[in-house]
N, C-alpha and C. Protein backbone atom coordinates (compact mmCIF):
# COMPACT_ATOMS: atom_id res chain seq x y z
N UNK A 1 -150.67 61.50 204.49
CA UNK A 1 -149.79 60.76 203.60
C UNK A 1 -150.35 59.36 203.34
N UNK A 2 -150.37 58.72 201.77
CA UNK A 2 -150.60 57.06 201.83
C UNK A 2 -149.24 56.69 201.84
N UNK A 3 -149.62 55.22 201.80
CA UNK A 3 -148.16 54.50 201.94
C UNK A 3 -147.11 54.45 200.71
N UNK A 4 -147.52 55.40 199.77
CA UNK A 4 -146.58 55.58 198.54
C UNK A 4 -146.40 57.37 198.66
N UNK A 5 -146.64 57.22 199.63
CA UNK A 5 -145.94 59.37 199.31
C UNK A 5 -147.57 60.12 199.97
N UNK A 6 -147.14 61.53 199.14
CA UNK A 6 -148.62 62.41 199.90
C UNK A 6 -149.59 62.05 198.89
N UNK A 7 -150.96 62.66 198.99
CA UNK A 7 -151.96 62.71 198.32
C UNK A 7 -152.21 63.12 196.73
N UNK A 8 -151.52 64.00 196.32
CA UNK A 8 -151.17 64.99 195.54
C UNK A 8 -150.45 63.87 194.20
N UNK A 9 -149.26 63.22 195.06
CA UNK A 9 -148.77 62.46 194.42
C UNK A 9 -149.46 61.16 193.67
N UNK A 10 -150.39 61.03 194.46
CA UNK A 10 -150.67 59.55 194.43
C UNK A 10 -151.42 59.79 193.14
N UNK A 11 -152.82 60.97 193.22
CA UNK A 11 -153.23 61.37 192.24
C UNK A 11 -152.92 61.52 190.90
N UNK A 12 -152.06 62.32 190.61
CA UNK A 12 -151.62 62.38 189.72
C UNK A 12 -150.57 61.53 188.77
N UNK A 13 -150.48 60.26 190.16
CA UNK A 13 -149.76 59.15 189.43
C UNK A 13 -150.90 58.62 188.84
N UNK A 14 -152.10 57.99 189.52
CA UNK A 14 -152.98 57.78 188.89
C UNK A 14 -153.69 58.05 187.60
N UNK A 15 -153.81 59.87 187.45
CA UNK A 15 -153.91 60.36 186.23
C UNK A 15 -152.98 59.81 185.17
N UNK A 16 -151.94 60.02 185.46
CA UNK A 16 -150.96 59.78 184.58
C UNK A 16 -151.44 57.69 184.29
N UNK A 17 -151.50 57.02 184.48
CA UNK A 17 -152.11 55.87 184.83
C UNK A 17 -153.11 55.81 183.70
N UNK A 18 -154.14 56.47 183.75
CA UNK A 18 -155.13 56.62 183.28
C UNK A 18 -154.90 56.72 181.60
N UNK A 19 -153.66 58.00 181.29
CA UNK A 19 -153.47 58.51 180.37
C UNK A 19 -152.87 57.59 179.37
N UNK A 20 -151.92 56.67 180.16
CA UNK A 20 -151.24 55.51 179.53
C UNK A 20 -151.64 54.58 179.32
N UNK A 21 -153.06 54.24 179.72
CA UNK A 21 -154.17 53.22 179.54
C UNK A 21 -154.83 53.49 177.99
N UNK A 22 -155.25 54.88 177.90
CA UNK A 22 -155.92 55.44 176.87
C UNK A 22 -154.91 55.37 176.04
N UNK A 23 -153.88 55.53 175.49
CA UNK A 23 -152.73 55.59 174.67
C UNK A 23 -152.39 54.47 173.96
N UNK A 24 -152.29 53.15 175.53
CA UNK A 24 -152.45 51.71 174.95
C UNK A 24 -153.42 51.78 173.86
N UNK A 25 -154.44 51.79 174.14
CA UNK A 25 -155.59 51.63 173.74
C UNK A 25 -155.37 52.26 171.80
N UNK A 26 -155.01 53.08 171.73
CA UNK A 26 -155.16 53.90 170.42
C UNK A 26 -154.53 53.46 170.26
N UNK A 27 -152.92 53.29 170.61
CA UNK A 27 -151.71 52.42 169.95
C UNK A 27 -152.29 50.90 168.82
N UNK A 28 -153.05 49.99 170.34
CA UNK A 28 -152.93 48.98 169.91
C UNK A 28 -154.35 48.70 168.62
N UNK A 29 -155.60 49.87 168.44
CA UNK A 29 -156.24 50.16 167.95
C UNK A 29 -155.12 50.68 166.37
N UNK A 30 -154.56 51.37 166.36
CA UNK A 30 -153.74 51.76 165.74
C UNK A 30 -153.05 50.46 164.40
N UNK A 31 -152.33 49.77 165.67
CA UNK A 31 -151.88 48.72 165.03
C UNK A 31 -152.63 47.64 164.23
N UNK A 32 -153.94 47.39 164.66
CA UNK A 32 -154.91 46.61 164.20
C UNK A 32 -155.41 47.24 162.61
N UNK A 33 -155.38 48.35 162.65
CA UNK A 33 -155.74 48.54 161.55
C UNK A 33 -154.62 48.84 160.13
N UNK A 34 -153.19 49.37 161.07
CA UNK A 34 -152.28 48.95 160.36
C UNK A 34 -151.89 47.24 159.88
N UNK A 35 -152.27 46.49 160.32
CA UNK A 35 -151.96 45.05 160.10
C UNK A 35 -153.17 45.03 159.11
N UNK A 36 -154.55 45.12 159.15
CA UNK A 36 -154.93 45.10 158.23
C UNK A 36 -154.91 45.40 156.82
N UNK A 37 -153.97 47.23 156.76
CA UNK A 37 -153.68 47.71 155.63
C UNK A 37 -152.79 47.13 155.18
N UNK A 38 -151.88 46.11 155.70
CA UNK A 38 -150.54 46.17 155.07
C UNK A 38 -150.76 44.58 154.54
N UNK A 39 -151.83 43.41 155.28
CA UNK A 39 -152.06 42.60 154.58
C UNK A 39 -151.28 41.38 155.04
N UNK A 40 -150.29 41.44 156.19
CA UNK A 40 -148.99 40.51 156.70
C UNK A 40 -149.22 38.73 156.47
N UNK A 41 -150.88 38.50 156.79
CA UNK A 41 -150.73 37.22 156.74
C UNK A 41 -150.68 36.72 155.08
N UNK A 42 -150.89 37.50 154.04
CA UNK A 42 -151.19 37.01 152.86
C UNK A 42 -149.34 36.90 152.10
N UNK A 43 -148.81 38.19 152.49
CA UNK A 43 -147.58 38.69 152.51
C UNK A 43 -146.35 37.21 153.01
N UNK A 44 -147.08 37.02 154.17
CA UNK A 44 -146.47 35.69 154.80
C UNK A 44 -146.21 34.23 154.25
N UNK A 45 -147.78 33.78 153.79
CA UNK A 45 -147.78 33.29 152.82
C UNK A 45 -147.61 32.95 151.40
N UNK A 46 -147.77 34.03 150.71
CA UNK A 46 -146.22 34.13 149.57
C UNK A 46 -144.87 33.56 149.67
N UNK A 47 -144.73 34.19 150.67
CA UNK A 47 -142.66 34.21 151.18
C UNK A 47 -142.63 32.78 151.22
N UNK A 48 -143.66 32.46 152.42
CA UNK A 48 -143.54 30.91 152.37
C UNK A 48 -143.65 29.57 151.34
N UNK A 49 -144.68 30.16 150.80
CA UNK A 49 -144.62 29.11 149.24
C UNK A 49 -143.54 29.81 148.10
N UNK A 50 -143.18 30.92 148.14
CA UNK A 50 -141.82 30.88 147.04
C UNK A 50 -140.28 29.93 147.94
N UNK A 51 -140.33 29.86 149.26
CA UNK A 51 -139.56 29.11 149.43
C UNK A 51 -139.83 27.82 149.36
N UNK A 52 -140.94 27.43 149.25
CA UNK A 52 -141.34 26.17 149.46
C UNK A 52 -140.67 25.10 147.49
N UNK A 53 -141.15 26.42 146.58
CA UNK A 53 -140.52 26.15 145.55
C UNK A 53 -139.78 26.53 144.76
N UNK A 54 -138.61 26.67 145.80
CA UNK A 54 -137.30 26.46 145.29
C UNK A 54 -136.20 25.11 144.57
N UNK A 55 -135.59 25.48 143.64
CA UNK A 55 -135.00 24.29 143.84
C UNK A 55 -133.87 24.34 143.70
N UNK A 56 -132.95 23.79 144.21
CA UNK A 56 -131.27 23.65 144.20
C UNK A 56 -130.96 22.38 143.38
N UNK A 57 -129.79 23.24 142.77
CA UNK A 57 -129.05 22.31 141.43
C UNK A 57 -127.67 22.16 141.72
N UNK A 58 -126.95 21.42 142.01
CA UNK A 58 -125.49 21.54 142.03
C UNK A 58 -124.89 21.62 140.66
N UNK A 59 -124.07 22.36 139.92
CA UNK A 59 -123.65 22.56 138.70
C UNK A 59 -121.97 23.00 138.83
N UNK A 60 -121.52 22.46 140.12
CA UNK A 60 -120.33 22.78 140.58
C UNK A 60 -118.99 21.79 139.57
N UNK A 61 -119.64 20.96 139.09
CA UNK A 61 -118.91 20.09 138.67
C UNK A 61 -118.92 19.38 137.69
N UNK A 62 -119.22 20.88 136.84
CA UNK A 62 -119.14 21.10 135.34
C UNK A 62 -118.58 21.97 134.70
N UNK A 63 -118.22 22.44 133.92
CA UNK A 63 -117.28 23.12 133.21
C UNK A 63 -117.84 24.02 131.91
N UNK A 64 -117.35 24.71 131.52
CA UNK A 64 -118.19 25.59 130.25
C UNK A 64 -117.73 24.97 129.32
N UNK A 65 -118.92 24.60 128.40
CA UNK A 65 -120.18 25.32 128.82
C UNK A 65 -121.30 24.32 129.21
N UNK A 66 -120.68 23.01 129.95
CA UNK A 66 -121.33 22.22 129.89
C UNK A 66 -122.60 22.85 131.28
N UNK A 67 -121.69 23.40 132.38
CA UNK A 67 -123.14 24.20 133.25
C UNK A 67 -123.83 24.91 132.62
N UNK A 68 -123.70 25.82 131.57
CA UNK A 68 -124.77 26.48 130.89
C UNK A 68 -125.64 25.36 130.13
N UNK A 69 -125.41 24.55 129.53
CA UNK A 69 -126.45 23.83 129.20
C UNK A 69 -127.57 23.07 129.91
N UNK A 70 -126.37 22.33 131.24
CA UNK A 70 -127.26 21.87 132.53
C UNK A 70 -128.11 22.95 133.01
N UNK A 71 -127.95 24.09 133.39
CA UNK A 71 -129.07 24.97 133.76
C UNK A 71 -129.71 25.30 132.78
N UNK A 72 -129.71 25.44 131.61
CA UNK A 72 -131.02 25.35 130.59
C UNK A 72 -131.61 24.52 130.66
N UNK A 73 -130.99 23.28 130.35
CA UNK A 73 -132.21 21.88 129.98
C UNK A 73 -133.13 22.15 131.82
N UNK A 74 -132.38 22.24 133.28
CA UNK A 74 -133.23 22.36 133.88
C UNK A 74 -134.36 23.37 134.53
N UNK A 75 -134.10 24.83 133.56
CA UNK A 75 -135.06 25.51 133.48
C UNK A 75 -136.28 25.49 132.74
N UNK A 76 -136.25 24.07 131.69
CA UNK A 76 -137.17 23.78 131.09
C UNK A 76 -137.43 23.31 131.29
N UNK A 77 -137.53 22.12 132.58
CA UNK A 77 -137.91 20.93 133.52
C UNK A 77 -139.12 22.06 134.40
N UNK A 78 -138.77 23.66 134.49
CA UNK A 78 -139.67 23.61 135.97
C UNK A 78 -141.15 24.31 135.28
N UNK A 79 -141.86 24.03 136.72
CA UNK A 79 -143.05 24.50 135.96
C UNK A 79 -143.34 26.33 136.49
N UNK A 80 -143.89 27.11 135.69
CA UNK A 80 -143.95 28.82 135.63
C UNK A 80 -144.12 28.93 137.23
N UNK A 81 -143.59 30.17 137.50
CA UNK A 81 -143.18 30.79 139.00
C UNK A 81 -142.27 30.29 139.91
N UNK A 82 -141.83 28.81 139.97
CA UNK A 82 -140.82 28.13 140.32
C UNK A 82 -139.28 29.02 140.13
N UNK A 83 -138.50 29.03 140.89
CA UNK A 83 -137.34 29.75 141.50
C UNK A 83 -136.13 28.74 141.77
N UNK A 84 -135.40 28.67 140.96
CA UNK A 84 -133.96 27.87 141.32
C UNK A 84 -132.93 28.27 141.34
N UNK A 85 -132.20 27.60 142.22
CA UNK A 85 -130.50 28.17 142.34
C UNK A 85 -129.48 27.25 142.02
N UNK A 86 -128.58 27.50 141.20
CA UNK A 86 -127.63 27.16 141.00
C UNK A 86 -126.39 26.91 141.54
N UNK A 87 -125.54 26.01 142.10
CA UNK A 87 -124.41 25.87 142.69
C UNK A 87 -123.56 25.99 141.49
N UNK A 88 -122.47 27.13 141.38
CA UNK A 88 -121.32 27.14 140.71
C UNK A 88 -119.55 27.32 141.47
N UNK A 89 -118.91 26.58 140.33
CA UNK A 89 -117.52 26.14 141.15
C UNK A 89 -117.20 27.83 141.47
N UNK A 90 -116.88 28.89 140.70
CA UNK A 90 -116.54 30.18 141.10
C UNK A 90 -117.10 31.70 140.45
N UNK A 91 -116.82 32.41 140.62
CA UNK A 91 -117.53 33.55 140.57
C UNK A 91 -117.48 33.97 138.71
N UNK A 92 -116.50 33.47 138.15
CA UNK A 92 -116.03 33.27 136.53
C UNK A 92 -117.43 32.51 136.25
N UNK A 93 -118.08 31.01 136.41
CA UNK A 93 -118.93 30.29 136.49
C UNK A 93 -120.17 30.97 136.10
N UNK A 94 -120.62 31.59 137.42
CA UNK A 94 -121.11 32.34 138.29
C UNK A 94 -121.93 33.48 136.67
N UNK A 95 -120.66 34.11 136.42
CA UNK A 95 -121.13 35.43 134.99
C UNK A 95 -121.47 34.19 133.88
N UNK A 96 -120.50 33.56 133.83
CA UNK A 96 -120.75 32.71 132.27
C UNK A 96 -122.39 32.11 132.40
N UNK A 97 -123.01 31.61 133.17
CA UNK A 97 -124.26 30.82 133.33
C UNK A 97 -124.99 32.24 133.46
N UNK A 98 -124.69 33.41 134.27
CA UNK A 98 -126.00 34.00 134.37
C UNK A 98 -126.19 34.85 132.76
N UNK A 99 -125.01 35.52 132.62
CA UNK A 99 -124.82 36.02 131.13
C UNK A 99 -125.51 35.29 129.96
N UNK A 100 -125.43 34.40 129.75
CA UNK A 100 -126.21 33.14 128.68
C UNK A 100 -127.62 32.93 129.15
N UNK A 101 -127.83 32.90 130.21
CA UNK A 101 -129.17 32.57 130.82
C UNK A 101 -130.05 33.97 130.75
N UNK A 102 -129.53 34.77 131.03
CA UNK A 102 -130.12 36.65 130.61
C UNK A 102 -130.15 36.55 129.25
N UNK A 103 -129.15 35.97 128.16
CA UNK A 103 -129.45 35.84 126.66
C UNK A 103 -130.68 35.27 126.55
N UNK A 104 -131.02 34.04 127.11
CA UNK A 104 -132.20 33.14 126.88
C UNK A 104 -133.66 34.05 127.05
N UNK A 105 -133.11 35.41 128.08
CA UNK A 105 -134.77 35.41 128.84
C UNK A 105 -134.96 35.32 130.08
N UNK A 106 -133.83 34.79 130.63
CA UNK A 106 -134.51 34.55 132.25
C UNK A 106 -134.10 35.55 132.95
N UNK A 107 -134.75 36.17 134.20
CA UNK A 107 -134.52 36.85 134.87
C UNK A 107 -133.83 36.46 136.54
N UNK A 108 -132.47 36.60 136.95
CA UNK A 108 -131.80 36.54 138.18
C UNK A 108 -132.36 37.23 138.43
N UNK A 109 -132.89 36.75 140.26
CA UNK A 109 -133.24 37.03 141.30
C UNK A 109 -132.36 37.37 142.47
N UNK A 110 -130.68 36.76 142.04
CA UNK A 110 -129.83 37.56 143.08
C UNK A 110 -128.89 36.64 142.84
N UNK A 111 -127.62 36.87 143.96
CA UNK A 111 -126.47 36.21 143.30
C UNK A 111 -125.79 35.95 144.92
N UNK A 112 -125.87 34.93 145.22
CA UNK A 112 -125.21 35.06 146.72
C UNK A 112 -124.03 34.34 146.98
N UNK A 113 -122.56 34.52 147.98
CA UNK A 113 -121.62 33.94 147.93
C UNK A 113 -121.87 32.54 148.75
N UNK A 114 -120.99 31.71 148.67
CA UNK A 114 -121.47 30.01 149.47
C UNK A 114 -120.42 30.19 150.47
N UNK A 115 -120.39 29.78 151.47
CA UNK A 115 -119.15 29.94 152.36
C UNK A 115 -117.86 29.28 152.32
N UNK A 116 -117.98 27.95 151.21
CA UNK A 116 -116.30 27.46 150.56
C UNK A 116 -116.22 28.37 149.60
N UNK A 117 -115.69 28.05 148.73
CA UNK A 117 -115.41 28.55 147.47
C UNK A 117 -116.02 28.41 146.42
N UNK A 118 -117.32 27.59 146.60
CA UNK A 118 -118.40 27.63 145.89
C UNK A 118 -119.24 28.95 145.73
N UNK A 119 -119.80 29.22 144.27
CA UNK A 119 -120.94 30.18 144.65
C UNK A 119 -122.07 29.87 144.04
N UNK A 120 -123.06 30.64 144.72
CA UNK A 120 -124.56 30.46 144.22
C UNK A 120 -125.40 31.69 143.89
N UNK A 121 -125.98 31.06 142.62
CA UNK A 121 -126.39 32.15 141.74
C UNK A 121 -128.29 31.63 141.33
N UNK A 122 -128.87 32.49 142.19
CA UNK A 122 -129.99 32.26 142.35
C UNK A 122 -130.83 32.68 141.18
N UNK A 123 -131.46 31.97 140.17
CA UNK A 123 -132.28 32.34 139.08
C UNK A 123 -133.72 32.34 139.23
N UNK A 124 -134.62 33.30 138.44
CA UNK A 124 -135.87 32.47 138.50
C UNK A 124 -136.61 32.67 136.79
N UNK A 125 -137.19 31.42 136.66
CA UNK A 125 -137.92 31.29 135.41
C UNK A 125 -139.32 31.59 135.33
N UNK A 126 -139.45 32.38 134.42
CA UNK A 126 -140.97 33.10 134.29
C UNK A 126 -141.72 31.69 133.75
């Protein structure tokens, strides 16, 4: 007997040992070349510079159609690929600015609720 059980045992813990070594091995071989296919650091960097140019507008405290005009004149302030969001007083707001702004051409990128009673309506200008 060793000091972990009989002989038999020990062995084949070992094997088994062995097997899970080799496995690592392909796994993490595996993964390396999945990270390569998929490209993560370039992927990363995107994400990070579209947040980087974002810009937030408060338009909460305007009225129709005077926010539809404020978010026009400042979609023609930004320069191409730039991404802005809009603060509107409510979800009424919210359709009237994106509705007119889809007339213009621009394409929303999403529409998210604010946690008062504000909402925000995320645009982006080609």
């Amino acid at each position: 007997l060793t000091p972990l059980g009989d002989v038999e045992a020990s062995e084949q813990f070992t094997l088994l040992l062995g097997d899970l070594d080799r496995w690592i091995a392909v796994a993490a071989r595996t993964c390396e070349t999945l990270d390569q296919q998929l490209d993560l650091a370039s992927a990363h960097a995107r994400a990070t510079q579209a947040i980087e140019s974002l810009v937030e507008i408060d338009l909460s405290s305007y009225e129709c159609p005077l926010h539809y005009v404020k978010a026009r004149n400042e979609l023609k302030k930004l320069s191409g690929g730039q991404s802005v969001r809009f603060i509107l007083e409510n979800s009424e707001a919210v359709t009237q600015v994106a509705s007119s702004l889809k007339r213009d051409g621009h394409e929303i990128v999403g529409e998210v609720s604010h946690p008062h009673p504000l909402f925000k309506a995320l645009l982006f200008h080609y």
